[in-house]
Protein backbone atom coordinates (compact mmCIF):
# COMPACT_ATOMS: atom_id res chain seq x y z
CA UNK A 1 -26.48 96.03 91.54
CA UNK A 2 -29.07 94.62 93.58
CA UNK A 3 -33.00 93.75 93.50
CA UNK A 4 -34.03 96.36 95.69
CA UNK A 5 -33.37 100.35 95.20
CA UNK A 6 -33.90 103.46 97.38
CA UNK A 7 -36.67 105.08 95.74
CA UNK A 8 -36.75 107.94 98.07
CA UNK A 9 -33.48 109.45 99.06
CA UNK A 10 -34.58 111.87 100.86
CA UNK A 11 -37.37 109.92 102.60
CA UNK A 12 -37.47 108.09 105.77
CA UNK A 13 -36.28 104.50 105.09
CA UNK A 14 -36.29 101.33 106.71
CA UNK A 15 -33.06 99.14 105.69
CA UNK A 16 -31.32 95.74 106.49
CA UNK A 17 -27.71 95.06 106.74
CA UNK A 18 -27.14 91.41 106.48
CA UNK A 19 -23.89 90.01 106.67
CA UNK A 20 -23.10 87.40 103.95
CA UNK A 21 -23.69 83.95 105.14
CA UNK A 22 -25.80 84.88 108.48
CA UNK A 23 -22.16 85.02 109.55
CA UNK A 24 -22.32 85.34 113.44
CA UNK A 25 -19.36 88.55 113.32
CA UNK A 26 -21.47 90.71 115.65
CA UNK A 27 -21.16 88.28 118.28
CA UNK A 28 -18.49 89.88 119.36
CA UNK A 29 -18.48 93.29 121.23
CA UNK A 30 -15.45 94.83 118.70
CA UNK A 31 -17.16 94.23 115.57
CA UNK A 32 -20.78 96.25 116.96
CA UNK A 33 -18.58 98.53 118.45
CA UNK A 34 -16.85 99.56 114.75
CA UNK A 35 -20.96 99.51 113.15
CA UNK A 36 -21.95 102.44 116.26
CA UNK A 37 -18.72 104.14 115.67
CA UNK A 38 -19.49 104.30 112.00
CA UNK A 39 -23.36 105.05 112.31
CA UNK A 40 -22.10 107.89 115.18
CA UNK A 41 -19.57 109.19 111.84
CA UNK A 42 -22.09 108.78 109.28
CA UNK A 43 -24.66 111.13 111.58
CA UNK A 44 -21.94 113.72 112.37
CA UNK A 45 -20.14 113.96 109.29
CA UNK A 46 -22.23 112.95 106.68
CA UNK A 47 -25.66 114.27 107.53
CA UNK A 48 -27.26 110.68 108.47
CA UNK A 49 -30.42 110.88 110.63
CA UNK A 50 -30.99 107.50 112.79
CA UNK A 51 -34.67 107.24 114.06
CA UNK A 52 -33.96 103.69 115.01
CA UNK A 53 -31.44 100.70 115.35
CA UNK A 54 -30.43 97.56 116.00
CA UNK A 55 -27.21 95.54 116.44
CA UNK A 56 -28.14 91.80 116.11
CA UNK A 57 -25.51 89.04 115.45
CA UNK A 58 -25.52 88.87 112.17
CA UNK A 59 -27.29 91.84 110.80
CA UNK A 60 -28.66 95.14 111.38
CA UNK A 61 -32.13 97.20 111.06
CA UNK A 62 -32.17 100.95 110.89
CA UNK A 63 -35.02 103.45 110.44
CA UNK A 64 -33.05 106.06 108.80
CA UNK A 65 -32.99 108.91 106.25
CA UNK A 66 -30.41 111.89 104.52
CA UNK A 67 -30.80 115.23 105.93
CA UNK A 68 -32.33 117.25 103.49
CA UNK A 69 -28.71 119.76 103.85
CA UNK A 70 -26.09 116.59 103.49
CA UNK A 71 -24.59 116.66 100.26
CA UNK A 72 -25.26 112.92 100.01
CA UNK A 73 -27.61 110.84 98.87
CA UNK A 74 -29.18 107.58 101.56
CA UNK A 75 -27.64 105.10 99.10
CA UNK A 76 -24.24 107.06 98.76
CA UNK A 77 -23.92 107.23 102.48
CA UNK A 78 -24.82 103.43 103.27
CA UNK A 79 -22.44 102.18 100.73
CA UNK A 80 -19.85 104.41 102.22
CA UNK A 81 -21.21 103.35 105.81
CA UNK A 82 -21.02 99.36 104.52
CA UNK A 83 -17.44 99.88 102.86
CA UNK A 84 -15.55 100.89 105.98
CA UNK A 85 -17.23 99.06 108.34
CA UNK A 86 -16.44 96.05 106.04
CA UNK A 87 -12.72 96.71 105.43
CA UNK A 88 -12.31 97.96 109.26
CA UNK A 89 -13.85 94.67 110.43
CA UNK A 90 -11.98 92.52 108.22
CA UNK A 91 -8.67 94.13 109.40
CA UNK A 92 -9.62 93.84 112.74
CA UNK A 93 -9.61 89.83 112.47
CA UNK A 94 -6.80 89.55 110.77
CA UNK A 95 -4.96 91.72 113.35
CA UNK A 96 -6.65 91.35 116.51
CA UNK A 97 -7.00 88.16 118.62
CA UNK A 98 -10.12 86.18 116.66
CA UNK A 99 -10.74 82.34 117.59
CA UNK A 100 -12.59 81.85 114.16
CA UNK A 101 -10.20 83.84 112.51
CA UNK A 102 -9.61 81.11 108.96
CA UNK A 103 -12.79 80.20 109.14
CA UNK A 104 -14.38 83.78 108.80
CA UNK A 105 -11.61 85.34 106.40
CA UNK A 106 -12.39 81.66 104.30
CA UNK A 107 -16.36 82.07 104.40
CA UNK A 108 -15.58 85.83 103.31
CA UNK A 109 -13.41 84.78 100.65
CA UNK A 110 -15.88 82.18 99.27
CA UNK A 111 -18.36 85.05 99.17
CA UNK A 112 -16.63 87.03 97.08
CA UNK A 113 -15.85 84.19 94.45
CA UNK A 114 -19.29 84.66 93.28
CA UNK A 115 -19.19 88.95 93.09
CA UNK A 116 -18.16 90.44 89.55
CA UNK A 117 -16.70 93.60 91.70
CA UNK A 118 -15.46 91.98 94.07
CA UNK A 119 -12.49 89.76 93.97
CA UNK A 120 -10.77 88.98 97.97
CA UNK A 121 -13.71 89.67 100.07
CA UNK A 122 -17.32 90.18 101.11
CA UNK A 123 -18.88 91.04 104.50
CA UNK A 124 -22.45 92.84 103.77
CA UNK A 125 -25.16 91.35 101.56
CA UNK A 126 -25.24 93.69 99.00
CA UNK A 127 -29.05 94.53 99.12
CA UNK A 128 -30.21 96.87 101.88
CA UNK A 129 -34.22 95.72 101.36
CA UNK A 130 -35.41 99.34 101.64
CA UNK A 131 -38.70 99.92 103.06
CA UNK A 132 -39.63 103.38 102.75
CA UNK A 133 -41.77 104.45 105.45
CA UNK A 134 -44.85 107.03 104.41
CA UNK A 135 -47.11 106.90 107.41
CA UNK A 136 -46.84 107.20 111.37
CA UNK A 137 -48.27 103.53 111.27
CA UNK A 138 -46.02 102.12 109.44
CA UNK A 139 -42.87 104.67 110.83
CA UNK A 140 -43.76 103.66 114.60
CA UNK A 141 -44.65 99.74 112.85
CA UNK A 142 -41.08 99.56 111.71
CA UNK A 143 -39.45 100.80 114.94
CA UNK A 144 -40.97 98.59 116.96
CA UNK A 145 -40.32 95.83 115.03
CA UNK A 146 -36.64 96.86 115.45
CA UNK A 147 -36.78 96.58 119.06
CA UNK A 148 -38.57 94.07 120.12
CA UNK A 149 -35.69 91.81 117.80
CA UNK A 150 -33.28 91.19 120.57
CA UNK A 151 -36.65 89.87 122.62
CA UNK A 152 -38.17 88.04 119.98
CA UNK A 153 -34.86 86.31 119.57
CA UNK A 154 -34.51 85.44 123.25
CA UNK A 155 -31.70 87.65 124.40
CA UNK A 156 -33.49 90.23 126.26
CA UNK A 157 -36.78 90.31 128.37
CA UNK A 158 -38.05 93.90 127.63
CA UNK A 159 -36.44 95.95 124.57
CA UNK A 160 -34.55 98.52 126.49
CA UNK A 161 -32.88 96.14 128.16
CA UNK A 162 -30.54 95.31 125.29
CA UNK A 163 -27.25 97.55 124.74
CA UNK A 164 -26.57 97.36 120.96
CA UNK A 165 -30.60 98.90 120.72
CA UNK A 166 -32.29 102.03 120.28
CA UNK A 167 -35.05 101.17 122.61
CA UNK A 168 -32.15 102.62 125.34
CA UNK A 169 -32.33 105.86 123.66
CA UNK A 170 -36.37 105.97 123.69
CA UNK A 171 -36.87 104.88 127.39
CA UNK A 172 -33.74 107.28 128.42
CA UNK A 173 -34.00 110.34 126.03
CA UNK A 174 -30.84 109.76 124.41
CA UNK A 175 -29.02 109.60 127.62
CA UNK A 176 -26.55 106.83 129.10
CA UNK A 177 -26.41 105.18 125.55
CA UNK A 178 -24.11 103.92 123.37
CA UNK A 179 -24.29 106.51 120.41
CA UNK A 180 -27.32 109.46 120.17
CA UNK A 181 -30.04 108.84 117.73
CA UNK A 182 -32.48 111.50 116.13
CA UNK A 183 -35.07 110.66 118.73
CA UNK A 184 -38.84 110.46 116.60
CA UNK A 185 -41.03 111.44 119.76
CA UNK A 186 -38.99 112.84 122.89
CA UNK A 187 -40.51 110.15 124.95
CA UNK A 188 -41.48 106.82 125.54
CA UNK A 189 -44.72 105.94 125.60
CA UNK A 190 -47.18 103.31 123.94
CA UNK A 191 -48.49 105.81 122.05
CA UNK A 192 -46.29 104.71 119.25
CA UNK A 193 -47.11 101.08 120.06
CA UNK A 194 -49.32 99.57 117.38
């Protein structure tokens, strides 16, 4: 069990994904592509809102919380969320064409050595740091913190500019992007900006 808990299931949350190792997996356009199609489940199925998102190489951010209706908790539906996408990634370099293929299934492996529940393999960090959010402040703080990431680490000029972001969904109003978030304002503005 990890350090930090979700206090507040029911509350907004900010949470980090971090794949063991700093491992570069989301370098490649398959591996974000399983994470969206996951998040997209986990919001349709499961009653996840998204508020906010990113896909960076080697981890994730999310502003996030369990409708109050879903039958889940936050922490049941990210360790479901982390489980597939884990196992479904994995698969996909043993089966698909992958360059680093031994190296990555080795540095998952060596991971895992060191887990008492976990004997073959381990993609995700098991801590989510959860952050929960209580004021607009900190709410609008922690979103755009998320996406200014891709500029802060030199991919992208200006946020909305990145694909694997939710900034797209803010500057477009959810359309022309890659999955639909639970938008927090239905526009973009600085007002948010702190």
């Amino acid at each position: 069990m990890g350090r930090y808990r979700i206090l507040d299931q029911q509350g907004l949350n900010f949470v980090t994904c971090t794949v063991v190792g700093w491992i570069d997996i989301f370098s490649r356009k398959p591996y974000r592509d399983i994470v969206l199609d996951c998040l997209t489940f986990c919001r349709k199925e499961k009653g996840l809102l998204i508020f906010a998102y990113v896909v960076m190489t080697n981890h994730l951010h999310l502003v996030l919380q369990a409708d109050s209706k879903s039958p889940f908790t936050l922490s049941e539906i990210l360790r479901d969320f982390k489980k597939y996408t884990a196992n479904t990634i994995l698969e996909a370099i043993q089966n698909e064409k992958e360059s680093r293929r031994d190296w990555l299934m080795h540095m998952f492996k060596y991971y895992a050595k060191y887990q008492v529940n976990n004997r073959n393999f381990q993609f995700w960090q098991h801590d989510n740091h959860p952050f929960a959010l209580y004021s607009e402040k900190m709410i609008w703080q922690k979103v755009n913190y998320i996406h200014e990431n891709p500029v802060r680490a030199g991919i992208v000029d200006k946020p909305e500019d990145y694909l694997y972001s939710s900034a797209r969904n803010y500057k477009w109003d959810n359309n022309g992007c890659l999955m639909e978030i639970d938008l927090l304002a239905p526009w973009w503005s600085d007002v948010g900006k702190i």
